[in-house]
C-alpha atoms as a PDB file:
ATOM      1  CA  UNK A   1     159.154-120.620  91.900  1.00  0.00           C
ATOM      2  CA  UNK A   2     157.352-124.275  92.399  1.00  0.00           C
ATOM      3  CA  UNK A   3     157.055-124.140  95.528  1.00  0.00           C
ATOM      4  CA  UNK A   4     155.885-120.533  95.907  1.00  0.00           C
ATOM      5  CA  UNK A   5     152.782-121.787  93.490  1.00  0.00           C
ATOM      6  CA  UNK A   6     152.260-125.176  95.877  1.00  0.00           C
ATOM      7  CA  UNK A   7     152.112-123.170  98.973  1.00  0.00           C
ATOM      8  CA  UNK A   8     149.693-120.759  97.306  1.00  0.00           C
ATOM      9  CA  UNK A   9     147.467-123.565  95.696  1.00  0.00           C
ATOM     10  CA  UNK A  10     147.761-124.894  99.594  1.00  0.00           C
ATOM     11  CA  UNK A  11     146.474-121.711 100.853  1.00  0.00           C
ATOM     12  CA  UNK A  12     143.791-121.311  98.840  1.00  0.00           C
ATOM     13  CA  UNK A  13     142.709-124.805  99.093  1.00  0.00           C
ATOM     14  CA  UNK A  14     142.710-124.607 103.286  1.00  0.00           C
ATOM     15  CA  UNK A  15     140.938-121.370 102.783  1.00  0.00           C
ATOM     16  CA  UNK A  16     138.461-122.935 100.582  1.00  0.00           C
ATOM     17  CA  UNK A  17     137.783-125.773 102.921  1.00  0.00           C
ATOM     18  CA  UNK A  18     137.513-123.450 106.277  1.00  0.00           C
ATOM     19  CA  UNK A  19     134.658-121.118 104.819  1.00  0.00           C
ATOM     20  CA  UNK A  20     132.578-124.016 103.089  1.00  0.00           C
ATOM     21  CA  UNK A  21     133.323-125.683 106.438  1.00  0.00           C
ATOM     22  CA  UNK A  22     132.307-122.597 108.100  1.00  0.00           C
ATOM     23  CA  UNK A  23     129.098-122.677 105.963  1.00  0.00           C
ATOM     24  CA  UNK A  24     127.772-126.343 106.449  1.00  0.00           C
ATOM     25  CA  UNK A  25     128.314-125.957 110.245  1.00  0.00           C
ATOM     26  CA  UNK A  26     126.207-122.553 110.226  1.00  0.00           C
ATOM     27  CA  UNK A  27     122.952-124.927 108.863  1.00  0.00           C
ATOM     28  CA  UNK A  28     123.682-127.834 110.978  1.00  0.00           C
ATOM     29  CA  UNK A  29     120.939-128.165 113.792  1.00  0.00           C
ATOM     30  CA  UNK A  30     122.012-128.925 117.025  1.00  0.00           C
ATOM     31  CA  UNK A  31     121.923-132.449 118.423  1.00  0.00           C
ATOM     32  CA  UNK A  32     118.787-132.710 120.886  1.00  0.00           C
ATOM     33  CA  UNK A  33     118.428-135.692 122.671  1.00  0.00           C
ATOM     34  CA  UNK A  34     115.497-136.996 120.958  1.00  0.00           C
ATOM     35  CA  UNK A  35     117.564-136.043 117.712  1.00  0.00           C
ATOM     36  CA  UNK A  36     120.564-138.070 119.602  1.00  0.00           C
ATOM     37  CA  UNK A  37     118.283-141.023 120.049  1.00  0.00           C
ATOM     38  CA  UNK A  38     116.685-140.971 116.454  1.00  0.00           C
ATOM     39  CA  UNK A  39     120.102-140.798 114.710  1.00  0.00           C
ATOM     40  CA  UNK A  40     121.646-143.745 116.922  1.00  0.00           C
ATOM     41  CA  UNK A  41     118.660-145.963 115.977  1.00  0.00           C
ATOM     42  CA  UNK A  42     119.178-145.236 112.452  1.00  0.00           C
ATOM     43  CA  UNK A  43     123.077-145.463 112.782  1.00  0.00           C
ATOM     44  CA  UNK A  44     123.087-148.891 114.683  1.00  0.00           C
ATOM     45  CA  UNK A  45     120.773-150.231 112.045  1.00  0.00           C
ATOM     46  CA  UNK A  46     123.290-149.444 109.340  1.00  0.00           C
ATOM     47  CA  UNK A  47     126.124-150.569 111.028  1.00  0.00           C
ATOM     48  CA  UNK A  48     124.530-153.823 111.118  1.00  0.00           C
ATOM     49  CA  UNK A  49     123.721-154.162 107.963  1.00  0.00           C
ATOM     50  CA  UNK A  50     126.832-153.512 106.247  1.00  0.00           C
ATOM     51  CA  UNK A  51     128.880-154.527 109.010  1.00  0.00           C
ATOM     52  CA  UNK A  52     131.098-156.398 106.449  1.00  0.00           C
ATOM     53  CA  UNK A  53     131.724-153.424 103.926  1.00  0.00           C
ATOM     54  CA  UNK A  54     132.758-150.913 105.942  1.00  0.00           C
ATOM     55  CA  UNK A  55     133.434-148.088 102.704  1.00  0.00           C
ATOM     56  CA  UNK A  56     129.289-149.077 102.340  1.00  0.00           C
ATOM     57  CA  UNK A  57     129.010-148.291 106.148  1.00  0.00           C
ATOM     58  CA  UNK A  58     130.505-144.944 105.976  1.00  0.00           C
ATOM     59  CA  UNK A  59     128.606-143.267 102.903  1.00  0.00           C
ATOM     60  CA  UNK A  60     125.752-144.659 104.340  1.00  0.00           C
ATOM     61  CA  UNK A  61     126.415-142.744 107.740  1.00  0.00           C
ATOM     62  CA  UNK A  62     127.023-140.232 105.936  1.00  0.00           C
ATOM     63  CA  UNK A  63     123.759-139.685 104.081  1.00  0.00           C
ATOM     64  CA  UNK A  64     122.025-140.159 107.674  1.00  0.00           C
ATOM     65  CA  UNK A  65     124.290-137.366 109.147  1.00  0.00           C
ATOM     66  CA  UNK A  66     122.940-135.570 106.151  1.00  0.00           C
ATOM     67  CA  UNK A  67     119.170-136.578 106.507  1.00  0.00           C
ATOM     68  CA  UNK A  68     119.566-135.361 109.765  1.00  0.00           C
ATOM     69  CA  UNK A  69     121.161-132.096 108.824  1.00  0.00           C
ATOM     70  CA  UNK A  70     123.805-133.132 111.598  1.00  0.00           C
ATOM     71  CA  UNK A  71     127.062-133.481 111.587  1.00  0.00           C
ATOM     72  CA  UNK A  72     129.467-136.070 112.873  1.00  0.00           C
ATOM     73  CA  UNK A  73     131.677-134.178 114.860  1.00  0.00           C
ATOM     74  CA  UNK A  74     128.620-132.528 116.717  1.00  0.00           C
ATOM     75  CA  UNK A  75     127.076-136.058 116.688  1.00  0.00           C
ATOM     76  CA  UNK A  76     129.864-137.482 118.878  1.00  0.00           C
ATOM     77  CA  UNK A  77     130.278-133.958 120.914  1.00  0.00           C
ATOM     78  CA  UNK A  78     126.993-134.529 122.303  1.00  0.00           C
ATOM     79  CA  UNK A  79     127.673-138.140 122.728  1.00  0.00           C
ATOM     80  CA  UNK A  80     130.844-136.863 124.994  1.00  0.00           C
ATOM     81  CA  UNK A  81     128.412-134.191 126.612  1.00  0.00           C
ATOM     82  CA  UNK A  82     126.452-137.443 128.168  1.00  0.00           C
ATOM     83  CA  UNK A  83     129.390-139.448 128.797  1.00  0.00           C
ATOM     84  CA  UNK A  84     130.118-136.633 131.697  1.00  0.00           C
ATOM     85  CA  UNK A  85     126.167-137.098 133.260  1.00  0.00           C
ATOM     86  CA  UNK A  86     125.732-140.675 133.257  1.00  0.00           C
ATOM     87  CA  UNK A  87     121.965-140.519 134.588  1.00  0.00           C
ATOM     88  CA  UNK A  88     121.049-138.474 131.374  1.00  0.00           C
ATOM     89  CA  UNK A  89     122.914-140.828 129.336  1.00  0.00           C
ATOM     90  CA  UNK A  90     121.070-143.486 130.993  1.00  0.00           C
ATOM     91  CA  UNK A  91     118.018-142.473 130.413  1.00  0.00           C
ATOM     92  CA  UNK A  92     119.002-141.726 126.784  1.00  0.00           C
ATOM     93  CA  UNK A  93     120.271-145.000 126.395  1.00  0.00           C
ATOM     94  CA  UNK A  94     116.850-146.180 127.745  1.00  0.00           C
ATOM     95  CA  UNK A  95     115.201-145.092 125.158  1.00  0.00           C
ATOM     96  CA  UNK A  96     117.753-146.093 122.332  1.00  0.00           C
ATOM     97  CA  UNK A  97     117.263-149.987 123.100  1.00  0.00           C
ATOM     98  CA  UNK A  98     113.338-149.417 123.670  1.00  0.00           C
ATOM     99  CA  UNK A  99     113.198-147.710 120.053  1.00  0.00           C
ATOM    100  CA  UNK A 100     115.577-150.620 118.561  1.00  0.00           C
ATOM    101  CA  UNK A 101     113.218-153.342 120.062  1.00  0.00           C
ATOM    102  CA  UNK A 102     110.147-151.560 118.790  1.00  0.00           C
ATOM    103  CA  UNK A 103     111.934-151.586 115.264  1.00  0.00           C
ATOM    104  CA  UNK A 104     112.936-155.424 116.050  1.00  0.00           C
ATOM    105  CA  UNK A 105     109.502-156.293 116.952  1.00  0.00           C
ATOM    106  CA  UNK A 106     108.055-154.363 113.884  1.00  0.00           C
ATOM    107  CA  UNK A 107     110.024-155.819 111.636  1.00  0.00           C
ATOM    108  CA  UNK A 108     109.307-159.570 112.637  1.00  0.00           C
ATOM    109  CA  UNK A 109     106.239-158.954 112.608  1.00  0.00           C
ATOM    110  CA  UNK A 110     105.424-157.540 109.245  1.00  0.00           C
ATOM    111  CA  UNK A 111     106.478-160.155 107.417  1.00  0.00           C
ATOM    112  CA  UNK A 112     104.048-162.911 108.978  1.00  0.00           C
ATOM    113  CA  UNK A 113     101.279-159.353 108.430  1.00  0.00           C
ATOM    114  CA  UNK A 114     101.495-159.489 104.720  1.00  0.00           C
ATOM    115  CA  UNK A 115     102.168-163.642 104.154  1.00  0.00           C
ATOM    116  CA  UNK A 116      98.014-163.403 106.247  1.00  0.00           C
ATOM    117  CA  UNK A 117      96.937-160.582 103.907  1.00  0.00           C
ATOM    118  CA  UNK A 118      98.368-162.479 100.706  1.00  0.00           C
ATOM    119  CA  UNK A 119      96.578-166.112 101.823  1.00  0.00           C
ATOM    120  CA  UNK A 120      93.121-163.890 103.393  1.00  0.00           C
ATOM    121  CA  UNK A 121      92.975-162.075  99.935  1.00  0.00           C
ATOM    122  CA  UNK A 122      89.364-163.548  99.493  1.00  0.00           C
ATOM    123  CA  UNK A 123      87.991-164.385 102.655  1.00  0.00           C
ATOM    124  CA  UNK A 124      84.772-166.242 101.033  1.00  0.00           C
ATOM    125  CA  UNK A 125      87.058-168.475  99.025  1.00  0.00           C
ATOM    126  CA  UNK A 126      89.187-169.542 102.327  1.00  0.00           C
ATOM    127  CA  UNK A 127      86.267-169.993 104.012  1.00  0.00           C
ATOM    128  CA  UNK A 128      84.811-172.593 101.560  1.00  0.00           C
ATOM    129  CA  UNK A 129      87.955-174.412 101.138  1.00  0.00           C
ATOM    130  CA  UNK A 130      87.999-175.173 104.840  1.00  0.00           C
ATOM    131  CA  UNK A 131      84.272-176.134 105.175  1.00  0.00           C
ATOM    132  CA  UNK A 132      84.517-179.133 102.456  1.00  0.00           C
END
């Protein structure tokens, strides 16, 4: 009699799982390769900032898969998809390490942006201070 109630709760469960499965993958978009680029970007970024906590790593992939309305699984089919044409995947990967040098150069530079604007605050008062 246990086991006829475990193998139902089982059912049920899978069943469960397969249409809300089912459901999420109906309101995924596809993976573009634009999309492809834009997620690996944001996905290399993350893994190296929490490359030492990888638990951190993983919800955090998660909520980009999610900000992306993508999923994993069709994430890494199209990655597999460009794996088989290695001049698309090229040029894809072209323009993942031009968009991660962009963000490099961006973000080296806004630091040294906003340490001017904080000392430039008053222009007339820098100005004085330099002419006595």
């Amino acid at each position: 009699m246990k086991w006829k109630k475990i193998i139902i709760m089982v059912c049920v469960i899978g069943l469960v799982n397969i249409i809300f499965g089912q459901e999420k993958s109906k309101n995924t978009q596809k993976v573009t390769p634009d999309l492809f680029v834009e997620l690996y970007v944001e996905l290399s970024i993350a893994a190296e900032q929490f490359l030492e906590d990888s638990a951190k790593l993983v919800q955090v992939q998660d909520s980009i898969f999610d900000s992306f309305n993508v999923t994993r699984q069709s994430f890494d089919e199209f990655r597999q998809e460009m794996d088989k044409e290695p001049e698309k995947w090229n040029d894809i990967w072209k323009q993942i390490v031009d968009k991660l040098e962009e963000k490099d150069r961006l973000d080296k530079k806004s630091p040294v942006e906003s340490e001017e604007k904080k000392t430039n605050k008053n222009p007339e008062l820098n100005s004085e201070g330099e002419d006595e």
